[in-house]
N, C-alpha and C. Protein backbone atom coordinates (compact mmCIF):
# COMPACT_ATOMS: atom_id res chain seq x y z
N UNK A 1 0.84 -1.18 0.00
CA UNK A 1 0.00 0.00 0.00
C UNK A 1 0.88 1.24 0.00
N UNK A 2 0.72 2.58 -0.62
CA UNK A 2 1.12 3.53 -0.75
C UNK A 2 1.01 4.24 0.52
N UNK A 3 1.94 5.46 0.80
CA UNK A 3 1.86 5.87 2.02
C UNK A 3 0.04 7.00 1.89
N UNK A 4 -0.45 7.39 0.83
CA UNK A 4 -1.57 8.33 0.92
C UNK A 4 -2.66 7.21 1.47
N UNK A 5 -2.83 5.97 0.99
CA UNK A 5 -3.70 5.04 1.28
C UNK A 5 -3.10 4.49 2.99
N UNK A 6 -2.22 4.29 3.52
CA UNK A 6 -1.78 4.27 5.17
C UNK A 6 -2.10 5.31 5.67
N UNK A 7 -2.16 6.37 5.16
CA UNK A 7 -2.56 7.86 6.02
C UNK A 7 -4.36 8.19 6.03
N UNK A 8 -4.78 7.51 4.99
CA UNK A 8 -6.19 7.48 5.06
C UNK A 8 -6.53 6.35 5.85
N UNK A 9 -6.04 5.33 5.90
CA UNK A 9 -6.58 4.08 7.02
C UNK A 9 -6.29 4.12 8.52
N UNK A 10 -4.89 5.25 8.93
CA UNK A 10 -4.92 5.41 9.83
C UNK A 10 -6.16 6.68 10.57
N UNK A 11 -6.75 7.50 9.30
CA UNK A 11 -7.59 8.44 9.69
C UNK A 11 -8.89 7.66 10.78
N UNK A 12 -9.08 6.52 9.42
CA UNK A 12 -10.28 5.67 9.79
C UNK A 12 -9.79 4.69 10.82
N UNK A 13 -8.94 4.25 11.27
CA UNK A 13 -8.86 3.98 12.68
C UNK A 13 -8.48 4.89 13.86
N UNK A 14 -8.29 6.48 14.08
CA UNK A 14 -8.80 7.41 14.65
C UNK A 14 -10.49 7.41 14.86
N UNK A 15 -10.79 7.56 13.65
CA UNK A 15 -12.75 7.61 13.69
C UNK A 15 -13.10 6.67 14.76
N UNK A 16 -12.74 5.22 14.26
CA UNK A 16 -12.97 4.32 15.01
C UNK A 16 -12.72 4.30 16.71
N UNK A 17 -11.79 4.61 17.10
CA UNK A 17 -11.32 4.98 17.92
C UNK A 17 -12.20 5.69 18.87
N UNK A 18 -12.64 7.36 18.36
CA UNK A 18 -13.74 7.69 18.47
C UNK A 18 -15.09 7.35 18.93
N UNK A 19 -15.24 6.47 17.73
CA UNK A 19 -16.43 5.65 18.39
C UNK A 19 -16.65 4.87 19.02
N UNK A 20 -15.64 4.25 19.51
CA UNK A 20 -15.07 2.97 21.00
C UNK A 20 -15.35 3.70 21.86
N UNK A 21 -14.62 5.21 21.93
CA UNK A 21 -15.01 5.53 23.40
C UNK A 21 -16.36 5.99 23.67
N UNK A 22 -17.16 6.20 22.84
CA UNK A 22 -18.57 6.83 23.01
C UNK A 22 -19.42 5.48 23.31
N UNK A 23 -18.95 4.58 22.41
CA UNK A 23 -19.83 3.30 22.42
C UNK A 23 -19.43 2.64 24.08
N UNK A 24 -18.34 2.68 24.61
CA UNK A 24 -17.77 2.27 26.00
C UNK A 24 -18.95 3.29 27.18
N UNK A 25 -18.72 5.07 26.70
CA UNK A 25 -19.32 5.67 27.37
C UNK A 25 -21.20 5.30 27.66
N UNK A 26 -21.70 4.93 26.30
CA UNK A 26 -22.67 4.98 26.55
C UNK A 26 -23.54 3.41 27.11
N UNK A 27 -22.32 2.07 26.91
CA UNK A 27 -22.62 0.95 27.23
C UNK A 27 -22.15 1.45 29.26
N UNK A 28 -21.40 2.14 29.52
CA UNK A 28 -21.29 2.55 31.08
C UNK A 28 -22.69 2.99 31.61
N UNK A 29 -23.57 3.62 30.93
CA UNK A 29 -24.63 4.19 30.72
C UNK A 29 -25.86 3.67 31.17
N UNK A 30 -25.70 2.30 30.39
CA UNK A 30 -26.91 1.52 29.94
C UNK A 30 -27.52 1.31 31.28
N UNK A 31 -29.03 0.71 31.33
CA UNK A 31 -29.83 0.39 32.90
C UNK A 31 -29.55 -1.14 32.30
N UNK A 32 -29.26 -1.86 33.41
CA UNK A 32 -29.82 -3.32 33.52
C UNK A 32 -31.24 -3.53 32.86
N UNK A 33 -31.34 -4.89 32.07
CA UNK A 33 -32.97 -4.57 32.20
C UNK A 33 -32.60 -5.78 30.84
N UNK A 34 -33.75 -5.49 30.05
CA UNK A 34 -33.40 -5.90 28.42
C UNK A 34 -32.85 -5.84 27.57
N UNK A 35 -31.90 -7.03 27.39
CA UNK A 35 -30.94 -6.50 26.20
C UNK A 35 -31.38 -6.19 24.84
N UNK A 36 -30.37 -5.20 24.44
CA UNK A 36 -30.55 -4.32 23.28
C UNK A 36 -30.13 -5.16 22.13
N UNK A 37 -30.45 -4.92 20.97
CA UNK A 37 -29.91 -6.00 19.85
C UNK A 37 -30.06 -4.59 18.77
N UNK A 38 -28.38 -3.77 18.68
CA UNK A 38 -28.02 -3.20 18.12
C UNK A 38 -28.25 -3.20 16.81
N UNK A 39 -27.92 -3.99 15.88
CA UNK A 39 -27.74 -4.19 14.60
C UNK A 39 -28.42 -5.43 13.69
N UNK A 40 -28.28 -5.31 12.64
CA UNK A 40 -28.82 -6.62 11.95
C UNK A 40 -27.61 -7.24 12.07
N UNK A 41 -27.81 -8.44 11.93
CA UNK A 41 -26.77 -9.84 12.16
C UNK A 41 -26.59 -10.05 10.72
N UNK A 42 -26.69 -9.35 9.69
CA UNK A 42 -26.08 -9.47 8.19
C UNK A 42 -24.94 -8.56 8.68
N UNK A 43 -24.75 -7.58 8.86
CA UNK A 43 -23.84 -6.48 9.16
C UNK A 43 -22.60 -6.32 9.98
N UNK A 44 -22.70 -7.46 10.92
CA UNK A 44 -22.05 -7.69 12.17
C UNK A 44 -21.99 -8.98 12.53
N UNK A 45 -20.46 -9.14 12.85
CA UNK A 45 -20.30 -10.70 12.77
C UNK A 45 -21.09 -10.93 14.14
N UNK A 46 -20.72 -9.96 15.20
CA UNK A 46 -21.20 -9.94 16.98
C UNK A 46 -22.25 -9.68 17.01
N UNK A 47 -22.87 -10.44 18.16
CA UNK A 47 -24.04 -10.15 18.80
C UNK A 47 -24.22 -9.99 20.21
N UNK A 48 -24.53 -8.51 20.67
CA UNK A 48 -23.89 -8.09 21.93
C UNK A 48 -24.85 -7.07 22.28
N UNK A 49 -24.99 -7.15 23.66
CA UNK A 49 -25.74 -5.46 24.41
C UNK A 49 -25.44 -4.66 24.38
N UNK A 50 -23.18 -4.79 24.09
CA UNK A 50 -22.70 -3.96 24.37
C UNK A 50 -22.33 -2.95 23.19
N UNK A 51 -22.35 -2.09 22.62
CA UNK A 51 -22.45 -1.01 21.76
C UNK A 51 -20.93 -0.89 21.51
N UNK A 52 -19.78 -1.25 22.22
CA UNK A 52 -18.81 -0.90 22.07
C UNK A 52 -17.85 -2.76 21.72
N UNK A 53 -18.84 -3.51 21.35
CA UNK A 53 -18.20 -4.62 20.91
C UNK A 53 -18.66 -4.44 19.17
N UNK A 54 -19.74 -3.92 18.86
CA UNK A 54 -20.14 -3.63 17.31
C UNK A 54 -18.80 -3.13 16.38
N UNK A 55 -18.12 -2.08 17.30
CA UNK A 55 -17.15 -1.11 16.94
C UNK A 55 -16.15 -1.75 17.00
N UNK A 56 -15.85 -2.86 17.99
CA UNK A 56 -14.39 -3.26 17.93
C UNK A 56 -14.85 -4.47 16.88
N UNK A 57 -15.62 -4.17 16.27
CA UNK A 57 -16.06 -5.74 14.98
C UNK A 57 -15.45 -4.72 13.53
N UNK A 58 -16.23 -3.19 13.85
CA UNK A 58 -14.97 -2.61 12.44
C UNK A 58 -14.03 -2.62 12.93
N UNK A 59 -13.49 -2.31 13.91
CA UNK A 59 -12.01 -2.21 14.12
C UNK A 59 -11.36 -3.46 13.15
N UNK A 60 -11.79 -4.62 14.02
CA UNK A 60 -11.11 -5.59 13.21
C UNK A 60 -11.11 -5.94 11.73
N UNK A 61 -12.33 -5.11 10.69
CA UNK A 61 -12.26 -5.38 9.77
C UNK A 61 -11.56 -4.10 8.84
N UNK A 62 -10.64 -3.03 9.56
CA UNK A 62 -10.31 -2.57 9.45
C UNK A 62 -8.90 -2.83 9.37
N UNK A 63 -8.23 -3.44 10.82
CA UNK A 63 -6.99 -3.95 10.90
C UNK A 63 -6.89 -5.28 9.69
N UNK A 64 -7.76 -5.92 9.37
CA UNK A 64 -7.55 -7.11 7.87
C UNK A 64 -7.23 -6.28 6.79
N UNK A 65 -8.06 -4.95 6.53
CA UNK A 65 -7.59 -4.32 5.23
C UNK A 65 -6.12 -4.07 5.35
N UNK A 66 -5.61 -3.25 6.40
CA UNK A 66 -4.48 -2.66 6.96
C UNK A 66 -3.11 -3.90 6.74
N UNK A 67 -3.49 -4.57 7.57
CA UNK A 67 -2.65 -6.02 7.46
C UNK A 67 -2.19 -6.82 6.48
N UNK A 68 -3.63 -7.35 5.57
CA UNK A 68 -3.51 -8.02 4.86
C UNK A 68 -3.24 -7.65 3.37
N UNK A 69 -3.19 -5.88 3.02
CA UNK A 69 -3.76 -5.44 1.73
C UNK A 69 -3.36 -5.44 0.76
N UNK A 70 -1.59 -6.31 0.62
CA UNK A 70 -1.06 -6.57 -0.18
C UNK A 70 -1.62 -7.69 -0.56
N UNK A 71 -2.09 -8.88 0.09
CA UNK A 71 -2.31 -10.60 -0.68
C UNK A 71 -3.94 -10.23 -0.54
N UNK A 72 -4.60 -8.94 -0.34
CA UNK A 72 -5.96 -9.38 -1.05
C UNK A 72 -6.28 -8.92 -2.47
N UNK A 73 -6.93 -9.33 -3.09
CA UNK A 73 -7.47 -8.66 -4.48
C UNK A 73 -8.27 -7.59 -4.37
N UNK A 74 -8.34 -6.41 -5.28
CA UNK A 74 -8.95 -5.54 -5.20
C UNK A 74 -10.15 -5.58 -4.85
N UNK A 75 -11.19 -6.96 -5.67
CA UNK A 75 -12.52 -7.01 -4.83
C UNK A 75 -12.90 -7.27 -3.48
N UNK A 76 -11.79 -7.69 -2.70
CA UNK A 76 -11.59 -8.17 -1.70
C UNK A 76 -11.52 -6.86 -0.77
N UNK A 77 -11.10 -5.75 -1.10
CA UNK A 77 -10.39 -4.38 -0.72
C UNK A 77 -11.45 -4.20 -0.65
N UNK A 78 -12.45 -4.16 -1.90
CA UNK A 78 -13.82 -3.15 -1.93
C UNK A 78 -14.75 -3.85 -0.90
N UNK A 79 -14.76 -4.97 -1.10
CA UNK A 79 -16.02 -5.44 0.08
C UNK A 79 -15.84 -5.36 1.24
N UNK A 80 -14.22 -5.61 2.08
CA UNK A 80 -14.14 -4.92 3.37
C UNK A 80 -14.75 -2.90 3.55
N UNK A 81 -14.23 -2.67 2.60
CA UNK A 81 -13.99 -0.90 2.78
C UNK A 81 -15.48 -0.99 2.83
N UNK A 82 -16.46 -1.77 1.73
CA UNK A 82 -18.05 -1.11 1.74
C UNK A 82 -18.59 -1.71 3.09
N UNK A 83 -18.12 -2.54 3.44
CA UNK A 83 -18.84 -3.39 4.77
C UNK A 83 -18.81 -2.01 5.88
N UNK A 84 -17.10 -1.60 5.71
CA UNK A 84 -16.50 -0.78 6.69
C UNK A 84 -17.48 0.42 6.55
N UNK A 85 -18.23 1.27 5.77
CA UNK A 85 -18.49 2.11 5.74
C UNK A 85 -20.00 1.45 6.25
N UNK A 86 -20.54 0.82 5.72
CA UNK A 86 -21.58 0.73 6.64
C UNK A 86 -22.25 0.44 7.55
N UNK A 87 -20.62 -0.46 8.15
CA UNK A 87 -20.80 0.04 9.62
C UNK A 87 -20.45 1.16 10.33
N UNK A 88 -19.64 1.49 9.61
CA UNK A 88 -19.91 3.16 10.34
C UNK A 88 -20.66 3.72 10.27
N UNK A 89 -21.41 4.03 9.19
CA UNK A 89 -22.67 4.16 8.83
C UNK A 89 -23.74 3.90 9.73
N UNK A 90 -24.14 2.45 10.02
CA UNK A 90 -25.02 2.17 11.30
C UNK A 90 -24.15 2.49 12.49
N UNK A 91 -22.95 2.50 12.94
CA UNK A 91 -22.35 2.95 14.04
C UNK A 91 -23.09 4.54 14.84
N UNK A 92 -22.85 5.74 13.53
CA UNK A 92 -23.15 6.64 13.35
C UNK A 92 -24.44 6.86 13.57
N UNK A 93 -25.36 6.42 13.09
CA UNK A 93 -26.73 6.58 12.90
C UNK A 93 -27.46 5.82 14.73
N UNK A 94 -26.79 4.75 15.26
CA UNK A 94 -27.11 4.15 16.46
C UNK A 94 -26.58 5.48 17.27
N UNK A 95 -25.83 6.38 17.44
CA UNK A 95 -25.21 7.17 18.19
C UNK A 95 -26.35 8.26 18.21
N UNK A 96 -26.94 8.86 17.12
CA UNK A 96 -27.92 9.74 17.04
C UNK A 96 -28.59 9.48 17.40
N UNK A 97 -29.26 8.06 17.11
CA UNK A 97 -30.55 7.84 17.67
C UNK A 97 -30.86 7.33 19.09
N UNK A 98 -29.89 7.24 19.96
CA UNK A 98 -29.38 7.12 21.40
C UNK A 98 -29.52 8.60 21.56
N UNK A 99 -29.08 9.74 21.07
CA UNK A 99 -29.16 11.03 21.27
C UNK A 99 -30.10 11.39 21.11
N UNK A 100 -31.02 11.30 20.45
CA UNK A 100 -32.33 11.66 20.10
C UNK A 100 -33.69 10.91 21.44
N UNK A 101 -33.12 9.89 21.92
CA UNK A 101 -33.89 9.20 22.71
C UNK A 101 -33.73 9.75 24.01
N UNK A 102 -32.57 10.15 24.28
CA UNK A 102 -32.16 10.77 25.77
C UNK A 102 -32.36 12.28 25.49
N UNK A 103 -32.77 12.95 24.36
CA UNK A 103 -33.58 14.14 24.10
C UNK A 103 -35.19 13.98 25.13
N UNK A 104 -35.51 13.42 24.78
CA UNK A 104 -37.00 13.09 24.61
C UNK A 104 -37.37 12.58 26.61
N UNK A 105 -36.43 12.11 26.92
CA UNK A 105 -36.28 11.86 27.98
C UNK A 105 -36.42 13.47 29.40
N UNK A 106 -36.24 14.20 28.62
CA UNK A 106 -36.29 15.35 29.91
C UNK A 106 -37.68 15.80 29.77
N UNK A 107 -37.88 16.98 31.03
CA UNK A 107 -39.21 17.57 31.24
C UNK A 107 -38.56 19.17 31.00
N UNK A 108 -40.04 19.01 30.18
CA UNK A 108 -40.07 20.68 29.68
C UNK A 108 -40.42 21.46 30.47
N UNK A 109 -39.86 22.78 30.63
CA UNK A 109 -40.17 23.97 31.39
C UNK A 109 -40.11 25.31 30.44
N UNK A 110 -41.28 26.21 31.04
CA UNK A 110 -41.68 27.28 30.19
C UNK A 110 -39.99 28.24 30.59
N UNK A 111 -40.24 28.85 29.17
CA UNK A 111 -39.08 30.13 29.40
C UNK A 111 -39.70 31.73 29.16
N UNK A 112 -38.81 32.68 29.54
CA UNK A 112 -39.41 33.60 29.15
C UNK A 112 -39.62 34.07 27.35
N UNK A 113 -40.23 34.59 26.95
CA UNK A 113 -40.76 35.18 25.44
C UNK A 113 -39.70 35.28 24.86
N UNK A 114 -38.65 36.12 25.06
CA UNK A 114 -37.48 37.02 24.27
C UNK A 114 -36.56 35.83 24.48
N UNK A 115 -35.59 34.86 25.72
CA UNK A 115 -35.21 34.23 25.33
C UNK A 115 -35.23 32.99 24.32
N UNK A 116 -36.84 32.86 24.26
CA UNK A 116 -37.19 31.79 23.21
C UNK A 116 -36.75 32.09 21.71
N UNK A 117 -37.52 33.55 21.44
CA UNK A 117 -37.37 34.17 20.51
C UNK A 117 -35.55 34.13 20.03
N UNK A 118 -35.02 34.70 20.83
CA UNK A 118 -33.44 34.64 20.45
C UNK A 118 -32.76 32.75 20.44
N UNK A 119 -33.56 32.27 21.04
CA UNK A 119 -32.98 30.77 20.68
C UNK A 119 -33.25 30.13 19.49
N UNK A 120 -34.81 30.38 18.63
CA UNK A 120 -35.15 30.13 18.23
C UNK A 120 -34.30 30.65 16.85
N UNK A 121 -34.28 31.70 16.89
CA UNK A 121 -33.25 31.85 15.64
C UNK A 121 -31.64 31.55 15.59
N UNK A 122 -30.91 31.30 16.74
CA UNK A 122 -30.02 29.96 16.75
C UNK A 122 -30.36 29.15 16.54
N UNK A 123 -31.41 28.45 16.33
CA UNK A 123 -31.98 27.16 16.61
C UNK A 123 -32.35 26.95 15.23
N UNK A 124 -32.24 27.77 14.17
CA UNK A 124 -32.76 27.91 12.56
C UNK A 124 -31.61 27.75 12.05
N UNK A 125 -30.58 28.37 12.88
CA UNK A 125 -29.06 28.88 12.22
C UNK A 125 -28.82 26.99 12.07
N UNK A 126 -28.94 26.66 13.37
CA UNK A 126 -28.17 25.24 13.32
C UNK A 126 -28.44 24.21 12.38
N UNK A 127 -30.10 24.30 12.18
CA UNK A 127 -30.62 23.46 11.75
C UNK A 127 -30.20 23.71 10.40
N UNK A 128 -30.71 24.72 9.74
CA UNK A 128 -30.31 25.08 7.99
C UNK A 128 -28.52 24.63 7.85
N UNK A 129 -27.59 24.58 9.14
CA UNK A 129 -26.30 23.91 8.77
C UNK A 129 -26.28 22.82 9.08
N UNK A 130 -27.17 22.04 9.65
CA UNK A 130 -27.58 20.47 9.48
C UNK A 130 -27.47 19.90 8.51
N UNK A 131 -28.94 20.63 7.95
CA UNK A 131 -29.08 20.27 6.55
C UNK A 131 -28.26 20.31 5.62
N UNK A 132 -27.66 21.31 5.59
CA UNK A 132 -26.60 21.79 4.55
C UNK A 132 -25.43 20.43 5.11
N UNK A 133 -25.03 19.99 5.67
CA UNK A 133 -24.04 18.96 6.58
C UNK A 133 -24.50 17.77 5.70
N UNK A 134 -26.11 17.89 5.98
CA UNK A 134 -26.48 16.03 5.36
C UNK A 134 -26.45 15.84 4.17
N UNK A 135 -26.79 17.26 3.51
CA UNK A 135 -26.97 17.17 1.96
C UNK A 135 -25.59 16.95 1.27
N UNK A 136 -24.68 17.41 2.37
CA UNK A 136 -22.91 17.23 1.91
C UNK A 136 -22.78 15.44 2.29
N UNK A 137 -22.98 15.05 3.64
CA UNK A 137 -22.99 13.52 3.03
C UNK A 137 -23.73 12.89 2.71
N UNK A 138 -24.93 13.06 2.04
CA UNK A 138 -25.57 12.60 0.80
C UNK A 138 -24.75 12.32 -0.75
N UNK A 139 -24.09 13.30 -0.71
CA UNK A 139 -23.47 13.51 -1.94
C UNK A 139 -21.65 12.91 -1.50
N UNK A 140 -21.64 13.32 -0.68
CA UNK A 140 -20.50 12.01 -0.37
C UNK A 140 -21.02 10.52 -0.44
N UNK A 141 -21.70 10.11 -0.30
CA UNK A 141 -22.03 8.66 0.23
C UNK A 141 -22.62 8.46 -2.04
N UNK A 142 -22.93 9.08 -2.31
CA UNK A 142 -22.85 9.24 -4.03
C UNK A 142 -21.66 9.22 -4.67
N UNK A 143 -20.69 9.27 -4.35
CA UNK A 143 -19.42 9.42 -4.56
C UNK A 143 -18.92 8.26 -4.17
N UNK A 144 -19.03 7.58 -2.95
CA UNK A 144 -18.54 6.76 -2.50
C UNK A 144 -18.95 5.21 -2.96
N UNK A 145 -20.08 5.41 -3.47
CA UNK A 145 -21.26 4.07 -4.02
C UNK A 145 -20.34 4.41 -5.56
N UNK A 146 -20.26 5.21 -6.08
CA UNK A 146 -19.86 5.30 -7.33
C UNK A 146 -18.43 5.03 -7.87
N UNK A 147 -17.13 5.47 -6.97
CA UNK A 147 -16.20 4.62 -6.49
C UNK A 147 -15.91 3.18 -6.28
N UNK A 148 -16.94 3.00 -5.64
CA UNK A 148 -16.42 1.45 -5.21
C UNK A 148 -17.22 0.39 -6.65
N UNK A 149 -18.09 1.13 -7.29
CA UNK A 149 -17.91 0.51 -8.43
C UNK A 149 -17.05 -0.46 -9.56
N UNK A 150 -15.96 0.94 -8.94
CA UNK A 150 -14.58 0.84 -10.27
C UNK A 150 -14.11 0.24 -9.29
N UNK A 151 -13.09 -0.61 -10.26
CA UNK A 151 -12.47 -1.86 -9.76
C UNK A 151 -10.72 -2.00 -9.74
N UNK A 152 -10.00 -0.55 -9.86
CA UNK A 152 -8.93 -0.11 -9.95
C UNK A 152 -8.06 0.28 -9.08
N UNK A 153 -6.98 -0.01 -8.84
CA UNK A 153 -6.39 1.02 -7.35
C UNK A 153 -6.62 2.19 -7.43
N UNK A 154 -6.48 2.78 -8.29
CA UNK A 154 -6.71 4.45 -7.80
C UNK A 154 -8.06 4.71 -6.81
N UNK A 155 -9.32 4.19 -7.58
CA UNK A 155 -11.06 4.02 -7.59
C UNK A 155 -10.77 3.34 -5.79
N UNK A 156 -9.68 2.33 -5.63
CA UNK A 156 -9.87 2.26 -3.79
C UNK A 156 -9.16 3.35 -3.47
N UNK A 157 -8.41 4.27 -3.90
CA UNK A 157 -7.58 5.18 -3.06
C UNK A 157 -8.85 6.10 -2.88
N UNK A 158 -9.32 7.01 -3.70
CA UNK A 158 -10.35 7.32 -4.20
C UNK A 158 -11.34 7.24 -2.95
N UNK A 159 -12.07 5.44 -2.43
CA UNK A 159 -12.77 5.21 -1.96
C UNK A 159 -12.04 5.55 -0.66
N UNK A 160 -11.08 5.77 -0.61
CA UNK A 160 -10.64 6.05 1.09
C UNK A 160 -10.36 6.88 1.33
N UNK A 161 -10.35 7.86 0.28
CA UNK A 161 -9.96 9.38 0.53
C UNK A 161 -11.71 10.00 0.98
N UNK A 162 -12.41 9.35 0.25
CA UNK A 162 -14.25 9.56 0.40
C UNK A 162 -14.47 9.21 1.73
N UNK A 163 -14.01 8.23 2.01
CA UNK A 163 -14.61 7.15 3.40
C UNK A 163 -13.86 8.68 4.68
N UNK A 164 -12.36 9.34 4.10
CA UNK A 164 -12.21 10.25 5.64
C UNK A 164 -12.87 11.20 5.36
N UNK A 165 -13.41 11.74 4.23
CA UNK A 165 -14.44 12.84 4.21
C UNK A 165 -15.37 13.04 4.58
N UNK A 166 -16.29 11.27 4.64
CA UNK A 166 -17.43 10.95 5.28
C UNK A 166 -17.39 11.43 6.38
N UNK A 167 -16.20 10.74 7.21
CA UNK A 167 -16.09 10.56 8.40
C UNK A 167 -16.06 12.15 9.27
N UNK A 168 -15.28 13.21 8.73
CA UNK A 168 -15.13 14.31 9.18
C UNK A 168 -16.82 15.09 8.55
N UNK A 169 -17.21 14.70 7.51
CA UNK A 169 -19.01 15.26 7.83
C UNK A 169 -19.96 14.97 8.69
N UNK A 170 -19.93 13.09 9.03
CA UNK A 170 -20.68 12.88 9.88
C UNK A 170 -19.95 13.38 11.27
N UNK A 171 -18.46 13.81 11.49
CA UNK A 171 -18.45 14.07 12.86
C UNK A 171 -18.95 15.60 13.38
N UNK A 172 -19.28 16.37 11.72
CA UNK A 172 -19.48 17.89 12.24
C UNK A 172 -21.11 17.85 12.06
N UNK A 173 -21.72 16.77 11.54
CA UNK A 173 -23.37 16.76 11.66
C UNK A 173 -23.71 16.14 13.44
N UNK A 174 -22.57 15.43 13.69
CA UNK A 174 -22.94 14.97 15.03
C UNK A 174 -22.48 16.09 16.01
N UNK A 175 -21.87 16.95 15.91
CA UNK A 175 -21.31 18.31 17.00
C UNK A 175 -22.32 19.12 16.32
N UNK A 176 -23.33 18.97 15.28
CA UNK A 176 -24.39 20.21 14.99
C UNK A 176 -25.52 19.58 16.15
N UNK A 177 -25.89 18.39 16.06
CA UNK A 177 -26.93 17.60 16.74
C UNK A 177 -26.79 17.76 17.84
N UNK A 178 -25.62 17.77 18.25
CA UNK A 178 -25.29 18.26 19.68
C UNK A 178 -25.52 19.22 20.46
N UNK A 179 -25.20 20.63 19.37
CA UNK A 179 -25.59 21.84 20.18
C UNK A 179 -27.08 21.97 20.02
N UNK A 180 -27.86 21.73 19.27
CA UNK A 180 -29.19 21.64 18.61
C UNK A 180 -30.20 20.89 20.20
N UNK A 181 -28.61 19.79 20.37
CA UNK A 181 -29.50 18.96 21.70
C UNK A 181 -29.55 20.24 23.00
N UNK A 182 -28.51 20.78 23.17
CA UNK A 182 -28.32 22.06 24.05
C UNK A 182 -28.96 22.95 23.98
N UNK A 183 -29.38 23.36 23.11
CA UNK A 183 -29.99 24.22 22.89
C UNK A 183 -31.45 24.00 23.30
N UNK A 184 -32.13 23.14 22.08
CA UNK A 184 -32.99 22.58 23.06
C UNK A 184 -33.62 22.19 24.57
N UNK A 185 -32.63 21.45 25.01
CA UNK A 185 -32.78 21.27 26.20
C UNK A 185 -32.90 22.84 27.22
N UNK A 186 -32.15 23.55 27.19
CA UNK A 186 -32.22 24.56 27.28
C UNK A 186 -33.83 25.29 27.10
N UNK A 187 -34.15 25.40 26.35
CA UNK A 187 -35.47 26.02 25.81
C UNK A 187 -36.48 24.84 26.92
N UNK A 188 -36.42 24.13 27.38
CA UNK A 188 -37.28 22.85 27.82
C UNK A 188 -37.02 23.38 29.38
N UNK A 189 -36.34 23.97 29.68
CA UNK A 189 -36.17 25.00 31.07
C UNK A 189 -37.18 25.84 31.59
């Protein structure tokens, strides 16, 4: 492997990384009770409560690309990398929707008029750069389906230069969701 393709795989095991500790934080989290069944079992070799064993399942299919990427064949490259992305993909999307659930979880309290008013148009600002965020990886994740098409080294360099772009959109749509959650919550005061 070329050193631009090692510098993009080490990006994506940073990401990963990332999401170990959130997935650790939020399995610290969890209530006793019923276990959770994270993912479809096409997607994930594991089957676990714990949110932070999903992640160490890309990890590892991350460290095979890394490891192995000289004796695999290019199709071999593409089906780890597409697996890889969509588990990050559901990685990503399980993280929101854990965020979105512990939204929903607080009690609302009235605020005064004018602070609403002034939140509320932060609260437009964020959202219209949401959108603008998703519609950017929309069109990444178009790029990335269209990539892994081609069956060439460049078309995987390509796909991994896409896969850290992903990764740095979904991490600034998840720090928009965030303040959006603050904000919110806030207003629920």
């Amino acid at each position: 492997m070329n050193s631009f393709t090692s510098e993009q795989l080490r990006h994506l095991q940073a990401q990963l990384q990332q999401l170990l500790s959130w997935a650790q934080q939020l399995d610290r989290q969890r209530k006793p009770g019923k276990p959770v069944h994270w993912f479809d079992s096409a997607l994930f070799s594991c089957h676990s409560p714990d949110l932070a064993d999903y992640v160490q399942d890309s990890v590892r299919n991350l460290n095979r690309l890394q490891q192995q990427a000289d004796h695999l064949s290019t199709t071999a490259k593409q089906r780890i990398t597409e697996r890889l992305n969509e588990q990050i993909s559901a990685l990503t999307q399980a993280f929101r929707l854990n965020q979105v659930r512990q939204q929903h979880q607080h009690v609302a309290a009235p605020r005064s008029k004018a602070a609403v008013q002034q939140l509320a148009v932060t609260g437009q600002q964020l959202y219209q750069q949401l959108s603008e965020y998703q519609q950017y990886e929309s069109r990444l994740l178009d790029m990335v389906r269209q990539a892994e098409r081609e069956s060439d080294a460049e078309a995987t360099n390509r796909t991994l230069t896409l896969h850290g772009r992903l990764g740095r959109c979904r991490k600034a749509i998840y720090e928009v969701e965030l303040a959006i959650q603050k904000l919110e919550s806030g207003k629920n005061r």
